[in-house]
Protein backbone atom coordinates (compact mmCIF):
# COMPACT_ATOMS: atom_id res chain seq x y z
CA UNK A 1 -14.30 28.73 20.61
CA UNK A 2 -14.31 25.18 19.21
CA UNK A 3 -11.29 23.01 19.40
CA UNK A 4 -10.34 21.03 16.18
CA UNK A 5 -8.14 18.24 18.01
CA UNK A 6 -10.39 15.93 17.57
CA UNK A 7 -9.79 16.17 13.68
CA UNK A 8 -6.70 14.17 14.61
CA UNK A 9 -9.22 11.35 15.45
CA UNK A 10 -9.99 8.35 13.05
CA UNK A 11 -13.31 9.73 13.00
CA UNK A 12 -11.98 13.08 11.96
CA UNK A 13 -9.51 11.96 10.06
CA UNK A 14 -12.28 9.38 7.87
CA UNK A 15 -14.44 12.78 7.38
CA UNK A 16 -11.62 14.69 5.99
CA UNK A 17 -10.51 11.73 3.35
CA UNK A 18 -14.20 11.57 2.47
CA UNK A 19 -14.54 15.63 2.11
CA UNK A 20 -11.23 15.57 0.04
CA UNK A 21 -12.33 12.74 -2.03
CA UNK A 22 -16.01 14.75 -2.61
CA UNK A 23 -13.59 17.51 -3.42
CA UNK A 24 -11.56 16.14 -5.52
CA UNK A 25 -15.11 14.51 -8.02
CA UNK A 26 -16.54 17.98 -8.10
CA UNK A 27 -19.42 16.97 -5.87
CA UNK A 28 -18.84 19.71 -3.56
CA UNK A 29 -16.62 23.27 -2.88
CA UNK A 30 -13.91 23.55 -0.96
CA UNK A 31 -15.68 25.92 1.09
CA UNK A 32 -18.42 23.64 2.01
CA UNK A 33 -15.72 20.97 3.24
CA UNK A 34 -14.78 23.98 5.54
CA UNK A 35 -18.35 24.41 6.66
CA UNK A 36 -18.60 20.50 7.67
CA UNK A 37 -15.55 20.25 9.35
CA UNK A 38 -16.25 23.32 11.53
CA UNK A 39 -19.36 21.75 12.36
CA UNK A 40 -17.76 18.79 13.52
CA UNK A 41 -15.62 20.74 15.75
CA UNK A 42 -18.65 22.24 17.29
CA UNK A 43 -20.85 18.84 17.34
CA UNK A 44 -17.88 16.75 18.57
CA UNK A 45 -16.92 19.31 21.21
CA UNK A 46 -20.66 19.70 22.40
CA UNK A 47 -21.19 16.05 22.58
CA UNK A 48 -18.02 15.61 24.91
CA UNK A 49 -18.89 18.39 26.96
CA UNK A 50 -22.52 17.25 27.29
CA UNK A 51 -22.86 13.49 27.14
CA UNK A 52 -19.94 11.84 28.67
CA UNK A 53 -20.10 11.33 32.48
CA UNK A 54 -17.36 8.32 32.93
CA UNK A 55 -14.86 9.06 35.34
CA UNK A 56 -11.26 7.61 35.32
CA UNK A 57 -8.65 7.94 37.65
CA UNK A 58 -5.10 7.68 36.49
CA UNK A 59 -1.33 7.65 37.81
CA UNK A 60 1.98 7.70 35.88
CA UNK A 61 5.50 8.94 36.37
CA UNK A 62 5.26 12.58 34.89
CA UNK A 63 8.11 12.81 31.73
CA UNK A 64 7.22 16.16 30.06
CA UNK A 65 4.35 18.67 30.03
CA UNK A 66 4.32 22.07 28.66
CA UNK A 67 1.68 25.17 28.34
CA UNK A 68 1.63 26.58 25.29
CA UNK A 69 -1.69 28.79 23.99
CA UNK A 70 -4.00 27.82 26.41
CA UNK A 71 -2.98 24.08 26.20
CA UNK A 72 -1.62 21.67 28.47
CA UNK A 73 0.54 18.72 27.06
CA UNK A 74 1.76 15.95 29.46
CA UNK A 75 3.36 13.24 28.81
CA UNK A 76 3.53 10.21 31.51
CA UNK A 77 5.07 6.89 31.76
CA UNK A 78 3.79 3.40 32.76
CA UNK A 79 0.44 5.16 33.28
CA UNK A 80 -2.08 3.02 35.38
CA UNK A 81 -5.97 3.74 34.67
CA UNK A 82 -8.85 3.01 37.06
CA UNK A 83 -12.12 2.60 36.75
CA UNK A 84 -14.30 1.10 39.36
CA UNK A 85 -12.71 -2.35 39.10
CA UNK A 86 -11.32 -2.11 35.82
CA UNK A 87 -7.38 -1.69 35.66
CA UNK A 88 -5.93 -0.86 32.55
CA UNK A 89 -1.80 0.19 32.03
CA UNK A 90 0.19 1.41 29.12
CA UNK A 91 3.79 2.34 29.14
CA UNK A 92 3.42 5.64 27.60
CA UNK A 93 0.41 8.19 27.36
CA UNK A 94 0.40 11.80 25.74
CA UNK A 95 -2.75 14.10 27.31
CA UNK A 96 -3.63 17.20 25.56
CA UNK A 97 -6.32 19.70 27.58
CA UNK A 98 -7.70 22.63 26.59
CA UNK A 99 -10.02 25.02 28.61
CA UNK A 100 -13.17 23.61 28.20
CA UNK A 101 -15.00 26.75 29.53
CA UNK A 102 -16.82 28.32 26.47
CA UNK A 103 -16.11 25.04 24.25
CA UNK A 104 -19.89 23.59 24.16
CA UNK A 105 -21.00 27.61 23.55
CA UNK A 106 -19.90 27.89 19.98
CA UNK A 107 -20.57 30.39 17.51
């Protein structure tokens, strides 16, 4: 199973104004803006899965979270992040996780 959150990415979002726009000139089908997308789901979930080893630590007052189809939502106020000796803190943060079992093994 790949995720499409990342869609909701400026990256994802910039692919899917330029597939519309392709679209739109007759340059390409509808169906093979479907076909790139989905492999961007699979690429982008691969590469996450794969690639990124950072670490960050994090700590917040919990406000909200709920499980709904296999996905976690939380959202947490005046959120501090740590990593090594970088400190970074934002008043608000919304985390989405999915099961990421299965995610880099795509059909």
């Amino acid at each position: 199973m790949s995720y499409q959150i990342y869609r909701n990415t400026t990256l994802g979002h910039t692919l899917q104004e330029s597939l519309d726009e392709l679209i739109q000139c007759g340059q390409i089908t509808p169906q093979l803006a479907l076909k790139v997308l989905l492999q961007f789901d699979k690429a982008i979930n691969t590469a996450l899965a794969s690639r990124v080893k950072s670490r960050v630590n994090f700590k917040g007052k919990l406000n909200t979270y709920r499980f709904c189809d296999n996905v976690w939502t939380f959202v947490l106020q005046n959120v501090e992040f740590r990593e090594v000796n970088e400190i970074c803190t934002v008043d608000k943060v919304k985390i989405v996780a999915c099961d990421g079992k299965g995610s880099a093994h795509v059909d």
